[in-house]
PDB file of N, CA and C in Angstrom:
ATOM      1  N   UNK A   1      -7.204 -27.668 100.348  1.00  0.00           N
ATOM      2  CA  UNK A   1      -6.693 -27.674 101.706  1.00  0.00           C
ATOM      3  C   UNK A   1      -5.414 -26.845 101.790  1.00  0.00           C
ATOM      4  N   UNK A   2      -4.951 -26.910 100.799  1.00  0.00           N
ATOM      5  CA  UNK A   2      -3.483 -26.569 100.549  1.00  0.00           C
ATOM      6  C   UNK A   2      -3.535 -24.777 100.886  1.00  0.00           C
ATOM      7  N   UNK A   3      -4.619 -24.425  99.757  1.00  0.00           N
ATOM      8  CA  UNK A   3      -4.925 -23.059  99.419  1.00  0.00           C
ATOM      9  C   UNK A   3      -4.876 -22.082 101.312  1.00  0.00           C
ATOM     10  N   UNK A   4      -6.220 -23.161 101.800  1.00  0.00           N
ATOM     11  CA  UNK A   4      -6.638 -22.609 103.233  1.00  0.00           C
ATOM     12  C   UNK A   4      -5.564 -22.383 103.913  1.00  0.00           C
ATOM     13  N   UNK A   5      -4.599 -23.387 104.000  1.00  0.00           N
ATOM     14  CA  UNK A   5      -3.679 -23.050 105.507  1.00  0.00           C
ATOM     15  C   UNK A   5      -2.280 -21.807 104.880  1.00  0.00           C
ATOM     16  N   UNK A   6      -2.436 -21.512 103.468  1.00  0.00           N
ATOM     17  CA  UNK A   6      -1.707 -20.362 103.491  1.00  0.00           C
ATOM     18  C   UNK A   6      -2.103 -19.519 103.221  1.00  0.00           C
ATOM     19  N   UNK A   7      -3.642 -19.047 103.281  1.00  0.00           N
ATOM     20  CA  UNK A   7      -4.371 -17.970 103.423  1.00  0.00           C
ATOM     21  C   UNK A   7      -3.822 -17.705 105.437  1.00  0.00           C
ATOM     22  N   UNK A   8      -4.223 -18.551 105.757  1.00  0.00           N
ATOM     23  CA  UNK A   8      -4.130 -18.849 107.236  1.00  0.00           C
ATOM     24  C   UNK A   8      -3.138 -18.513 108.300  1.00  0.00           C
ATOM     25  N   UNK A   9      -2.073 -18.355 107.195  1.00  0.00           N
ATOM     26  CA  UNK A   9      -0.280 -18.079 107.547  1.00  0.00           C
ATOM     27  C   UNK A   9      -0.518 -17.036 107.351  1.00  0.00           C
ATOM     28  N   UNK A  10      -0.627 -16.387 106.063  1.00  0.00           N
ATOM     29  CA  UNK A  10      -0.288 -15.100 105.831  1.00  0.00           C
ATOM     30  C   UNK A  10      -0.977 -13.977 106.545  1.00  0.00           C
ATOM     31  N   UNK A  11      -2.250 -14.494 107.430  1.00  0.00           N
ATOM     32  CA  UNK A  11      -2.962 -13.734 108.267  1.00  0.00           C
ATOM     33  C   UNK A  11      -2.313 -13.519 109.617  1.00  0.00           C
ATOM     34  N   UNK A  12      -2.246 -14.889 109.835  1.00  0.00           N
ATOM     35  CA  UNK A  12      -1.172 -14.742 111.065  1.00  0.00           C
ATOM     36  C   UNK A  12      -0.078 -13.974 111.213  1.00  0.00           C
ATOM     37  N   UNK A  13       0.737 -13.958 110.130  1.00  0.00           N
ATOM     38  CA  UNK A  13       1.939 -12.844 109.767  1.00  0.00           C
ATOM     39  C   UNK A  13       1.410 -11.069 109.877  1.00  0.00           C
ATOM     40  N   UNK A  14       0.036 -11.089 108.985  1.00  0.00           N
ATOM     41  CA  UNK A  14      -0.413 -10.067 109.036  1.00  0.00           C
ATOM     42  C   UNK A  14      -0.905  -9.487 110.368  1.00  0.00           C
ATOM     43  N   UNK A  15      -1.641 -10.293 110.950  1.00  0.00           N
ATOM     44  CA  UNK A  15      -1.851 -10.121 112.487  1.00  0.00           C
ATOM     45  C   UNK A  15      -0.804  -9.633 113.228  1.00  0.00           C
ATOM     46  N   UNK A  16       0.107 -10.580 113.235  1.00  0.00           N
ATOM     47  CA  UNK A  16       1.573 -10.646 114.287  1.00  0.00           C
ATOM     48  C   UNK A  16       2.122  -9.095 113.964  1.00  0.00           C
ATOM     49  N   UNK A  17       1.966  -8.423 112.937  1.00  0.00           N
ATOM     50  CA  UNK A  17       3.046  -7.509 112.341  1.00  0.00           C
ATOM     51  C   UNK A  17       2.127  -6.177 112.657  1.00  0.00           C
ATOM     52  N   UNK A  18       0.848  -6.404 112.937  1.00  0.00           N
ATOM     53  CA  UNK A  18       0.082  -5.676 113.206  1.00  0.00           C
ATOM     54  C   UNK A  18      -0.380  -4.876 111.908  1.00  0.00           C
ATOM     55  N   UNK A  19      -0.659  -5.191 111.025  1.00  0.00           N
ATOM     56  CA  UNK A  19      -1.102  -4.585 110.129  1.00  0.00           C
ATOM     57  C   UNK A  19      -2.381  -5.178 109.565  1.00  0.00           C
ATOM     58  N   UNK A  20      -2.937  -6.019 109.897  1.00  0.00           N
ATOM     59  CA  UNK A  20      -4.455  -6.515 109.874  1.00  0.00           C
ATOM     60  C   UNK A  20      -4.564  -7.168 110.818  1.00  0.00           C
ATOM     61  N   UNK A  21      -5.554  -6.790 112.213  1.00  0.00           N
ATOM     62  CA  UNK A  21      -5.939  -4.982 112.016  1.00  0.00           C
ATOM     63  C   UNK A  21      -4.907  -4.248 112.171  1.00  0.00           C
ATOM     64  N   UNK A  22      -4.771  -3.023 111.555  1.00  0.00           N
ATOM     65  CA  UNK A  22      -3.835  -2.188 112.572  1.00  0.00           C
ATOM     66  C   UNK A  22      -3.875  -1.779 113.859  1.00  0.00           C
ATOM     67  N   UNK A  23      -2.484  -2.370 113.864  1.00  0.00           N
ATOM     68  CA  UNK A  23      -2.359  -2.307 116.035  1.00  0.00           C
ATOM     69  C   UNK A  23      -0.950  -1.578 116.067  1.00  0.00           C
ATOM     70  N   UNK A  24      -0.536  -0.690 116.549  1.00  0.00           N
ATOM     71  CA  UNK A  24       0.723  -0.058 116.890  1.00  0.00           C
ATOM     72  C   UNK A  24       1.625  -1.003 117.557  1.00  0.00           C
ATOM     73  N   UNK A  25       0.840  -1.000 118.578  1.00  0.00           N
ATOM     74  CA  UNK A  25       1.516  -1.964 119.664  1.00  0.00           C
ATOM     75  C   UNK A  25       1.945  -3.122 119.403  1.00  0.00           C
ATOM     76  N   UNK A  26       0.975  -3.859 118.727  1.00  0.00           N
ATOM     77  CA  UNK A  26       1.759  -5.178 118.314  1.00  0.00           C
ATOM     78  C   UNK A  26       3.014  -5.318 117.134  1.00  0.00           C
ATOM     79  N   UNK A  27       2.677  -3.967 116.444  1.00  0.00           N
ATOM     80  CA  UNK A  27       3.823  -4.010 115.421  1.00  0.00           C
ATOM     81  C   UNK A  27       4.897  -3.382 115.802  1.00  0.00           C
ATOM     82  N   UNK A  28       4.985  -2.567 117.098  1.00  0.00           N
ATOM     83  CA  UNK A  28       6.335  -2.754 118.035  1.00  0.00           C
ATOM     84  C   UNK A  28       6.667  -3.840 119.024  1.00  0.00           C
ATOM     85  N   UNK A  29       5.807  -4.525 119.805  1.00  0.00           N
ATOM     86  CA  UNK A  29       6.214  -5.546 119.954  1.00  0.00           C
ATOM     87  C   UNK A  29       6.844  -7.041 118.599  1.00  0.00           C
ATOM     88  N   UNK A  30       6.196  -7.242 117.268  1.00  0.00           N
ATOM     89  CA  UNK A  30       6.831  -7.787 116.523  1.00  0.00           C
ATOM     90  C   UNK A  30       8.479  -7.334 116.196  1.00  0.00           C
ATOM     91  N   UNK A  31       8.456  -5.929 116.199  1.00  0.00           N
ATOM     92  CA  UNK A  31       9.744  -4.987 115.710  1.00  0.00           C
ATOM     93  C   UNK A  31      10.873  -5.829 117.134  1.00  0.00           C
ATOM     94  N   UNK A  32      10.483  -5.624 118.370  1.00  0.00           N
ATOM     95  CA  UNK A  32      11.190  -5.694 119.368  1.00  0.00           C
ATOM     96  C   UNK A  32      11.569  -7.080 119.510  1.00  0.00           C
ATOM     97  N   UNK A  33      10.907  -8.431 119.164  1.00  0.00           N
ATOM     98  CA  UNK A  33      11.049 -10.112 119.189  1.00  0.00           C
ATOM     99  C   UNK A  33      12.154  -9.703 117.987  1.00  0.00           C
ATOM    100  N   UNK A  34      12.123  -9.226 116.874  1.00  0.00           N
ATOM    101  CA  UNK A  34      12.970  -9.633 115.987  1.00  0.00           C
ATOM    102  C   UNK A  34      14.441  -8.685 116.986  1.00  0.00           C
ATOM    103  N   UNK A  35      14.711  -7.784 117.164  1.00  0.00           N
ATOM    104  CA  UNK A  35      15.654  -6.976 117.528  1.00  0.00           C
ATOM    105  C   UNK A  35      16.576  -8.297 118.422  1.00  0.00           C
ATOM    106  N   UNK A  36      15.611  -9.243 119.613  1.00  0.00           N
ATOM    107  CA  UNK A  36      16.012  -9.825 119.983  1.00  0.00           C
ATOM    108  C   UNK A  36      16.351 -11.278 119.418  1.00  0.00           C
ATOM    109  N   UNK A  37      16.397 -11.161 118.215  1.00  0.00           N
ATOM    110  CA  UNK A  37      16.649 -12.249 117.477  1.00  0.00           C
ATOM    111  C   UNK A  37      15.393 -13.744 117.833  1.00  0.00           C
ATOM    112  N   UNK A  38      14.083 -13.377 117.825  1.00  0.00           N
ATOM    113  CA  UNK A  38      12.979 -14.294 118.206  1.00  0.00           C
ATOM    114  C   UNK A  38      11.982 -14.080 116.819  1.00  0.00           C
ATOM    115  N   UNK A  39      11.813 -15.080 116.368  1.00  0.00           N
ATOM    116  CA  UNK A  39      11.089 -15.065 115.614  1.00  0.00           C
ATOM    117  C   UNK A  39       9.580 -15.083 116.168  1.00  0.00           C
ATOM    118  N   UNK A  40       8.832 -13.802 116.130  1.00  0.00           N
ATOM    119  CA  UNK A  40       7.199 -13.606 116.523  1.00  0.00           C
ATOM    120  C   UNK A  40       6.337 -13.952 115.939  1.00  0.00           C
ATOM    121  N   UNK A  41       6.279 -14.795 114.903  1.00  0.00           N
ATOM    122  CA  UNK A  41       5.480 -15.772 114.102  1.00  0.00           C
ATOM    123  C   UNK A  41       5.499 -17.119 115.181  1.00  0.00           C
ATOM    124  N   UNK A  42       6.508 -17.696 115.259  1.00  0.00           N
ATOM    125  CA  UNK A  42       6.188 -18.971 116.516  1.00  0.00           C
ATOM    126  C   UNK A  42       5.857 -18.460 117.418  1.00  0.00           C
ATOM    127  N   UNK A  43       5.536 -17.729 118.253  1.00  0.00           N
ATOM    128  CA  UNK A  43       5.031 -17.157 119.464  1.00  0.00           C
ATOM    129  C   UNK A  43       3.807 -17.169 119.801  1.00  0.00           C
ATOM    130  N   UNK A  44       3.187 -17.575 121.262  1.00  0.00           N
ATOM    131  CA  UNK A  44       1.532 -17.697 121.160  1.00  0.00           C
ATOM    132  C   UNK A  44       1.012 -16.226 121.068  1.00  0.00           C
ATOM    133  N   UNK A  45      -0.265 -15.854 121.156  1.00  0.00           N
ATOM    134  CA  UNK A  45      -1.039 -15.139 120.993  1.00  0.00           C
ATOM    135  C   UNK A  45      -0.840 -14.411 122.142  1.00  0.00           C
ATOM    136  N   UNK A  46      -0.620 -15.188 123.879  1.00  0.00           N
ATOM    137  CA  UNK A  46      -1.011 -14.572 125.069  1.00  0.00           C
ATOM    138  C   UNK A  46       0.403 -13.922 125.197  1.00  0.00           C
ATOM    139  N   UNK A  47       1.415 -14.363 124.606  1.00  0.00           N
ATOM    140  CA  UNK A  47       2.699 -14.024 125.005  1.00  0.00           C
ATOM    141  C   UNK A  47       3.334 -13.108 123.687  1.00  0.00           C
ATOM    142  N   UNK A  48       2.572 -12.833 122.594  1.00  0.00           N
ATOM    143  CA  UNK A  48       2.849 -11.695 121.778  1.00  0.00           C
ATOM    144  C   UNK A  48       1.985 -10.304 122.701  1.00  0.00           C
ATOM    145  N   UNK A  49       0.711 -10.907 123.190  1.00  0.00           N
ATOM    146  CA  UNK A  49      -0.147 -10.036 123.819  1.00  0.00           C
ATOM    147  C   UNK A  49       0.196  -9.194 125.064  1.00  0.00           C
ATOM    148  N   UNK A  50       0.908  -9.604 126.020  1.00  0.00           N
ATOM    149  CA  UNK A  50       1.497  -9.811 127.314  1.00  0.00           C
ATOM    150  C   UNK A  50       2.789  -9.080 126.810  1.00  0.00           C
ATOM    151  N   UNK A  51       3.823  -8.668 125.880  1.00  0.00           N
ATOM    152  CA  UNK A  51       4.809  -8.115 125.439  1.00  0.00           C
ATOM    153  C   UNK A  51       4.142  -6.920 124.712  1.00  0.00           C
ATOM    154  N   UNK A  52       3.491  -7.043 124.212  1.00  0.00           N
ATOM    155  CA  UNK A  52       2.690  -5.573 123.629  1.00  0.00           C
ATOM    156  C   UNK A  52       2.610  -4.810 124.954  1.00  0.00           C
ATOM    157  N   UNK A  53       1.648  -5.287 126.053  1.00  0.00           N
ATOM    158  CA  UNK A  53       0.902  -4.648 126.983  1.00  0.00           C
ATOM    159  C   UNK A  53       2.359  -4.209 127.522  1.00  0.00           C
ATOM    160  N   UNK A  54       3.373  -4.777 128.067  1.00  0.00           N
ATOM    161  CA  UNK A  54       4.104  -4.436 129.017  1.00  0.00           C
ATOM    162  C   UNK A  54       5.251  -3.561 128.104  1.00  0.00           C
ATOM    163  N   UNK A  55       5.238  -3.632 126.645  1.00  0.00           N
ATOM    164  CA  UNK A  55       6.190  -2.657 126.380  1.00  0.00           C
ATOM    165  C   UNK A  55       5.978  -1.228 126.031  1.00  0.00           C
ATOM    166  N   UNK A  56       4.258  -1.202 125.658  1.00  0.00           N
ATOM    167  CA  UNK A  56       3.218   0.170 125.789  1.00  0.00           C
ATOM    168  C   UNK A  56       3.495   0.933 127.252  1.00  0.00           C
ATOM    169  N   UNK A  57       3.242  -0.058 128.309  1.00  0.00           N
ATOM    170  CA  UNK A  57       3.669   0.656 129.515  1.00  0.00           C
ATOM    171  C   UNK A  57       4.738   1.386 129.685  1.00  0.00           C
ATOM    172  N   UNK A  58       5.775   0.588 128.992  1.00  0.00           N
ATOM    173  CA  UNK A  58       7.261   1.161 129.271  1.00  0.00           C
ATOM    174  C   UNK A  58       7.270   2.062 128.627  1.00  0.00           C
ATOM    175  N   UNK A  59       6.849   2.106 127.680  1.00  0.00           N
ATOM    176  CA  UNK A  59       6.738   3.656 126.411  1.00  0.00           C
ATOM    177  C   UNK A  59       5.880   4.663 126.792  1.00  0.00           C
ATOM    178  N   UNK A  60       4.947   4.718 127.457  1.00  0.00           N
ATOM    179  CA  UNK A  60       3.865   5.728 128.418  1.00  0.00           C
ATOM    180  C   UNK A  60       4.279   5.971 129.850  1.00  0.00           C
ATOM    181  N   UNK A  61       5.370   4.880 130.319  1.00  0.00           N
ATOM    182  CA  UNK A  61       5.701   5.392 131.714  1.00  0.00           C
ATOM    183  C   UNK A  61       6.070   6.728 132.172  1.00  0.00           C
ATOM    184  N   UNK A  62       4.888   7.275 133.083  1.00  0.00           N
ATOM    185  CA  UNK A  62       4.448   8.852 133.081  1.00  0.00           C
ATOM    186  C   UNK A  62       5.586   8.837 134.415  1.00  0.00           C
ATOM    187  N   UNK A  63       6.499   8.305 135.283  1.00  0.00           N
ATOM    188  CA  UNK A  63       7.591   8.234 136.510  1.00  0.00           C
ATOM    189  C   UNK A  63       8.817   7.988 135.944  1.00  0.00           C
ATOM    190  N   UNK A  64       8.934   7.983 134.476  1.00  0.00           N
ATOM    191  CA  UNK A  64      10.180   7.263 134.066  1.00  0.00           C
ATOM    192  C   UNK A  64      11.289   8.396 133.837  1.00  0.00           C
ATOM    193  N   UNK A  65      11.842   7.863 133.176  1.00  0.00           N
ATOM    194  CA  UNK A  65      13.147   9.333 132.368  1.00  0.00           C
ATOM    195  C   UNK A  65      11.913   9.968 131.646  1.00  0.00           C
ATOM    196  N   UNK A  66      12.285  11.381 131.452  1.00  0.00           N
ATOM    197  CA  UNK A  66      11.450  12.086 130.640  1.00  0.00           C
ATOM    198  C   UNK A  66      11.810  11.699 128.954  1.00  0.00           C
ATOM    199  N   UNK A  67      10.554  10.666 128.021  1.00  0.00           N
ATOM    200  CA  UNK A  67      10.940  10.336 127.078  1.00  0.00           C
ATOM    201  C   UNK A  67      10.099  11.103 125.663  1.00  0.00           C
ATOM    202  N   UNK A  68       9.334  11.474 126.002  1.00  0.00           N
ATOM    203  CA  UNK A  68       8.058  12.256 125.681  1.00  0.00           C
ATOM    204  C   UNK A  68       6.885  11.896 125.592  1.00  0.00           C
ATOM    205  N   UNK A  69       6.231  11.506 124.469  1.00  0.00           N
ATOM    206  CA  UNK A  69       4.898  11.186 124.441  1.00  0.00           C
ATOM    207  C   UNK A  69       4.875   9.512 123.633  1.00  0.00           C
ATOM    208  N   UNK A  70       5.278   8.581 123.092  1.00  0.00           N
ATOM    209  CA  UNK A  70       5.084   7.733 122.283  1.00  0.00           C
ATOM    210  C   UNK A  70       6.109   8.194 121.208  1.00  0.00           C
ATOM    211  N   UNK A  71       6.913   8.819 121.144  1.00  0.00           N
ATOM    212  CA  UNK A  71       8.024   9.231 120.522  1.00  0.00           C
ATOM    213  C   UNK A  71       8.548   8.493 119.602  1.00  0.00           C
ATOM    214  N   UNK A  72       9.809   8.934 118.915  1.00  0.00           N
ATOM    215  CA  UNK A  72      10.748   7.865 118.425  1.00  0.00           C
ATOM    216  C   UNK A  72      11.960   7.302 119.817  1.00  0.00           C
ATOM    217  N   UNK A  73      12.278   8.347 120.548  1.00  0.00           N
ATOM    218  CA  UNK A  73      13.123   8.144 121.677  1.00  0.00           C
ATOM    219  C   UNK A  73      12.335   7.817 123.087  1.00  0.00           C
ATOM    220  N   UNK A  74      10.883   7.707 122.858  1.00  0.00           N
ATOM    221  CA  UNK A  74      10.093   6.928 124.051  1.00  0.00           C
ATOM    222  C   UNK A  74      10.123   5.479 123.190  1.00  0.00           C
ATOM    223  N   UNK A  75       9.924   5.553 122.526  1.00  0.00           N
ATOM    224  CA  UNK A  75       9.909   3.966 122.159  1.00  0.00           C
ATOM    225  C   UNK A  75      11.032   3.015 122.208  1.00  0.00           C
ATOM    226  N   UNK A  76      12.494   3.561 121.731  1.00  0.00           N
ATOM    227  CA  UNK A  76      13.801   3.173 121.770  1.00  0.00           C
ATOM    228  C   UNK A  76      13.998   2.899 123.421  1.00  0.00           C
ATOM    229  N   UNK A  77      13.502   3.675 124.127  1.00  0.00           N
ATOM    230  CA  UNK A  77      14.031   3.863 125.508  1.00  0.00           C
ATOM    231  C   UNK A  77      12.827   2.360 126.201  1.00  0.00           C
ATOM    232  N   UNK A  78      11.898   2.446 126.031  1.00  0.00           N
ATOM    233  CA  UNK A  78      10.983   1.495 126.480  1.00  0.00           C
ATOM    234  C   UNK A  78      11.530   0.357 126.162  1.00  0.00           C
ATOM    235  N   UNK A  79      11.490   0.328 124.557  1.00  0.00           N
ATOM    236  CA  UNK A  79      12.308  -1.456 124.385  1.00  0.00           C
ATOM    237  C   UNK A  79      13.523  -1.838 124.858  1.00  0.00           C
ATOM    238  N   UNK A  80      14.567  -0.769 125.391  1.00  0.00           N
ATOM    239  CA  UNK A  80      15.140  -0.951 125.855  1.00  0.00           C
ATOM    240  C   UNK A  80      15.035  -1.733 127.433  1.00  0.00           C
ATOM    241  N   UNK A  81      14.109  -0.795 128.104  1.00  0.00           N
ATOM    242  CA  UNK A  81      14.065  -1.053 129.695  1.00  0.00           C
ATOM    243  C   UNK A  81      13.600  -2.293 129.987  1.00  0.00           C
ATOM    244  N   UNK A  82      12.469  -2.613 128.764  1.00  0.00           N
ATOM    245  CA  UNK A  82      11.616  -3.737 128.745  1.00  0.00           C
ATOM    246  C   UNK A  82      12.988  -5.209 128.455  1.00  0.00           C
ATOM    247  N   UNK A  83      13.829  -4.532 127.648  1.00  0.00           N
ATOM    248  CA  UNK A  83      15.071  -5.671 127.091  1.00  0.00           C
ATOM    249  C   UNK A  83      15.527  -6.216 128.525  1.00  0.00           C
ATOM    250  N   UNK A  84      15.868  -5.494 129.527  1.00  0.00           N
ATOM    251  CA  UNK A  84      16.651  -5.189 130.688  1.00  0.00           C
ATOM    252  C   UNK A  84      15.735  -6.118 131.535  1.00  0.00           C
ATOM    253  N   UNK A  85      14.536  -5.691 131.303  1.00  0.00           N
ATOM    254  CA  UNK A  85      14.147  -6.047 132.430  1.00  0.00           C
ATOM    255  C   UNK A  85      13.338  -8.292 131.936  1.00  0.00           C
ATOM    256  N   UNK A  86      13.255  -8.374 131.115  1.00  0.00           N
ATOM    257  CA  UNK A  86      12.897  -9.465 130.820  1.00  0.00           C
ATOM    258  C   UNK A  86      14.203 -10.232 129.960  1.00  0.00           C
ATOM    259  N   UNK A  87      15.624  -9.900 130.284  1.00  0.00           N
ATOM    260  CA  UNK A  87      16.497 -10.528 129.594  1.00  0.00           C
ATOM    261  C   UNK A  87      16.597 -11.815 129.727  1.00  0.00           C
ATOM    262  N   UNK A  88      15.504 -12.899 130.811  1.00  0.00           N
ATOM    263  CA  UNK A  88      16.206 -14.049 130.967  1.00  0.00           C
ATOM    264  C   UNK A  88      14.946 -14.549 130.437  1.00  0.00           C
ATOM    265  N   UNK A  89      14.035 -14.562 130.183  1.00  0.00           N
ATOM    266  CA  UNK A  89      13.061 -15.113 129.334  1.00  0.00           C
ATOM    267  C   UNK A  89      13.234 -14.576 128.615  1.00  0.00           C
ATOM    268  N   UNK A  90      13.859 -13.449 127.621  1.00  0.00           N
ATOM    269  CA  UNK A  90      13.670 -13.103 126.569  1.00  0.00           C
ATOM    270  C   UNK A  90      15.236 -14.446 125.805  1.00  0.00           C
ATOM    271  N   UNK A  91      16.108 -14.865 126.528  1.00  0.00           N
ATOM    272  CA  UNK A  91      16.887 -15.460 126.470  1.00  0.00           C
ATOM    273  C   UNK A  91      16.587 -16.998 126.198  1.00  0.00           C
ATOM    274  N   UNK A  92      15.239 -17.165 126.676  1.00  0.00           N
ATOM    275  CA  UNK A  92      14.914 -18.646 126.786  1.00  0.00           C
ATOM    276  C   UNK A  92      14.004 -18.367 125.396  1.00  0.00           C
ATOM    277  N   UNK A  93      13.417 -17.369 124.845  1.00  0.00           N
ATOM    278  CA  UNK A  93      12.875 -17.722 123.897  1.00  0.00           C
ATOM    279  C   UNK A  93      13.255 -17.312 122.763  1.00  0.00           C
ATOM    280  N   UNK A  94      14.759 -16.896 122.822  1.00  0.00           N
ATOM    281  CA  UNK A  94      15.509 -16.771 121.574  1.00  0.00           C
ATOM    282  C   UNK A  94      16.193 -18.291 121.518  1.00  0.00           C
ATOM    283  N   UNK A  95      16.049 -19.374 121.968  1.00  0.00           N
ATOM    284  CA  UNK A  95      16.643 -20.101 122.021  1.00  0.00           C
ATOM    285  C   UNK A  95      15.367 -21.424 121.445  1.00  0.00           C
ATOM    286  N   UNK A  96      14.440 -20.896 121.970  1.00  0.00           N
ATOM    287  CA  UNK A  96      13.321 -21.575 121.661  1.00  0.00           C
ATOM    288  C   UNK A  96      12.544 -21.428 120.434  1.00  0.00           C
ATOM    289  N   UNK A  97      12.770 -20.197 119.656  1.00  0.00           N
ATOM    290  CA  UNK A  97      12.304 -19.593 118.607  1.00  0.00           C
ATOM    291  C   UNK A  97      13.033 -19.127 117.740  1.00  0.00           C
ATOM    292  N   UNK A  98      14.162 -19.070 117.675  1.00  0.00           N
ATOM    293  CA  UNK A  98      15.000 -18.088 116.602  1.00  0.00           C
ATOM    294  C   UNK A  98      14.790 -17.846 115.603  1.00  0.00           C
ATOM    295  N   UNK A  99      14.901 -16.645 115.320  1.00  0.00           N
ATOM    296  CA  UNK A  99      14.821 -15.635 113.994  1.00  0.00           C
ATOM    297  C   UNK A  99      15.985 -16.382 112.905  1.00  0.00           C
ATOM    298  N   UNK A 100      14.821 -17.039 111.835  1.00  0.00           N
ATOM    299  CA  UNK A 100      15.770 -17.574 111.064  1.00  0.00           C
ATOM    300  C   UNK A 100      15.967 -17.067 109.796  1.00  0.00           C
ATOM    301  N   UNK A 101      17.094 -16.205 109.136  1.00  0.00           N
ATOM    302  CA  UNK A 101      17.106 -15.404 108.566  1.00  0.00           C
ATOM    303  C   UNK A 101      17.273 -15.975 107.227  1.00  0.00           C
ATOM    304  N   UNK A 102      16.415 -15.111 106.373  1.00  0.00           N
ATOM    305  CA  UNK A 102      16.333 -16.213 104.855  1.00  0.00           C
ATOM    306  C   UNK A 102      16.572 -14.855 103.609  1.00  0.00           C
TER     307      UNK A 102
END
């Protein structure tokens, strides 16, 4: 039993971080929960999912500042806007989740 539930973790980690499967998106959204001091391992599925989707947008926003294509400085600039713009839930779930540093 023991064995299963940390096969089980470490998938989840792997999932969350986006590296099984590989997902871009989710492994900038994981990058961006930690920046905000949230640990993205406690986080549900719909609300790691729902932060991917909306910070891809911000990084492809074709009306925005000119950032380029998926860049290093479209991406900085997205997590940024995305920071800005969700600071008060991102506030409630650094409080609810914190990145506990080991």
């Amino acid at each position: 039993m023991l064995r299963s539930r940390i096969l089980t973790t470490s998938w989840w980690k792997s999932f969350v971080d986006g590296t099984n499967p590989e997902d871009e998106g989710r492994k900038l959204a994981a990058q961006f929960f930690r920046k905000h001091s949230i640990d993205p391992y406690k986080l549900e599925h719909a609300t790691i999912n729902d932060y991917k989707r909306w910070l891809l947008l911000e990084i492809h926003d074709p009306i925005g500042k000119k950032k380029g294509k998926g860049g290093p400085k479209a991406i900085g600039l997205g997590m940024e806007k995305l920071g800005e713009l969700k600071r008060f839930e991102l506030e409630k779930l650094k409080r609810s989740f914190p990145l506990e540093i080991s």
